[in-house]
Protein backbone atom coordinates (compact mmCIF):
# COMPACT_ATOMS: atom_id res chain seq x y z
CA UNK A 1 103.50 108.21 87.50
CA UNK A 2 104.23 111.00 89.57
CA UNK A 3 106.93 111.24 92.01
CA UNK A 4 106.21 113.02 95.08
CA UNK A 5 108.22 114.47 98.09
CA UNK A 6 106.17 114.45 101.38
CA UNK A 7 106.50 116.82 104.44
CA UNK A 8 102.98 116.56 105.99
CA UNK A 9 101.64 113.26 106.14
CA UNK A 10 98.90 114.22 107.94
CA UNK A 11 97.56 116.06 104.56
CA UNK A 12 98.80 113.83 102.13
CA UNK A 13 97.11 110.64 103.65
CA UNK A 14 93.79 112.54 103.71
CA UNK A 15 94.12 113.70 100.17
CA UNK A 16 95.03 109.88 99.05
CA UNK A 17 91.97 108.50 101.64
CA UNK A 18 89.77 111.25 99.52
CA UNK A 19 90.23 109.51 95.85
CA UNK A 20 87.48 106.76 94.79
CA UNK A 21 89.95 104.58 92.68
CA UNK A 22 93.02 102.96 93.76
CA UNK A 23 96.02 105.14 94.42
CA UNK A 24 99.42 102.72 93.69
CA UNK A 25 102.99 103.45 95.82
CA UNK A 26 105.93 101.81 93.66
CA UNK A 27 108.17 99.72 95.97
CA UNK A 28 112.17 99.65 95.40
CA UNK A 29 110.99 96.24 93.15
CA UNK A 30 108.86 98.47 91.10
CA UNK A 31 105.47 96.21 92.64
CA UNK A 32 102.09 98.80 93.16
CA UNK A 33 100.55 98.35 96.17
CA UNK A 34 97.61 100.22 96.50
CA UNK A 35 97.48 102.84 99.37
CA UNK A 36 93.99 104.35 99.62
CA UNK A 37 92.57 103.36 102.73
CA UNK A 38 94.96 100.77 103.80
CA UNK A 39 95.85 101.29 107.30
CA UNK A 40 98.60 98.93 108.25
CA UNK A 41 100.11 100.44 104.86
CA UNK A 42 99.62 104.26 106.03
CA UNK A 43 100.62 102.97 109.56
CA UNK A 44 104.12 102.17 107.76
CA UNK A 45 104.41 105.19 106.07
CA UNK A 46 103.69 107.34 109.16
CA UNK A 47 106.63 105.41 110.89
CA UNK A 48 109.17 105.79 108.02
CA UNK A 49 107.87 109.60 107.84
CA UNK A 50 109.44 109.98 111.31
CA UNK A 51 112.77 108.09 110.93
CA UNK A 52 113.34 109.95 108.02
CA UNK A 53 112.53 113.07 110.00
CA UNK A 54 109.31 114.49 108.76
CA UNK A 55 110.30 114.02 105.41
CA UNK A 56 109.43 110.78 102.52
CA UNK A 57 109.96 110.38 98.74
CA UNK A 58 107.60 108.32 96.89
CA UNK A 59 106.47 107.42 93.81
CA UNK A 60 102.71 106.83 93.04
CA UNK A 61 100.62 105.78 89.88
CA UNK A 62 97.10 107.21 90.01
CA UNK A 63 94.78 105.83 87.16
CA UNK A 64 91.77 107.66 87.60
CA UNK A 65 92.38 111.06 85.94
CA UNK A 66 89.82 112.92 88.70
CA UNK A 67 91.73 111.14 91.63
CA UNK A 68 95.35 112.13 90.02
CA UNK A 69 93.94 115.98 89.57
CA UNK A 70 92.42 116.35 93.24
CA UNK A 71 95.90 114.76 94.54
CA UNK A 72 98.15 116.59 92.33
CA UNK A 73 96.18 120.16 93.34
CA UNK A 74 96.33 119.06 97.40
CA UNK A 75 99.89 118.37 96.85
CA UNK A 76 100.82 121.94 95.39
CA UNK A 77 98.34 123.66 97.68
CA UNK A 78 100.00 121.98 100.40
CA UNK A 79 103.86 123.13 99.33
């Protein structure tokens, strides 16, 4: 699991919509719902992105190692 902090959505959706596998968001319940290439799911992400003013906190599970890598780099190349 890796808990991220996001300030461009924009980047982060394209470098989740990039991965093969499945890429998991843990809700408040602790339920994965995957998020790659879901778009009612990245719809409400974009529109609690912009209440909480360009800014969102999630956690993610990524179980393909390759996926988790190219995320993880995009992530810190985006900081």
């Amino acid at each position: 699991m890796i808990k991220v902090n996001i300030l461009s959505m924009k980047n982060f959706l394209s470098a989740v919509n990039a991965c093969l596998g499945n890429v998991y968001m843990l809700d408040p319940c602790g339920s994965k719902v995957n998020i790659n290439r879901e778009e009612a799911i990245q719809r409400s992400l974009w529109e609690q992105f912009r209440k909480n003013k360009n800014y969102l906190r999630l956690s993610l599970v990524i179980p393909d190692p390759k996926d988790y890598m190219n995320l993880v780099s995009s992530y810190v190349g985006n900081c």
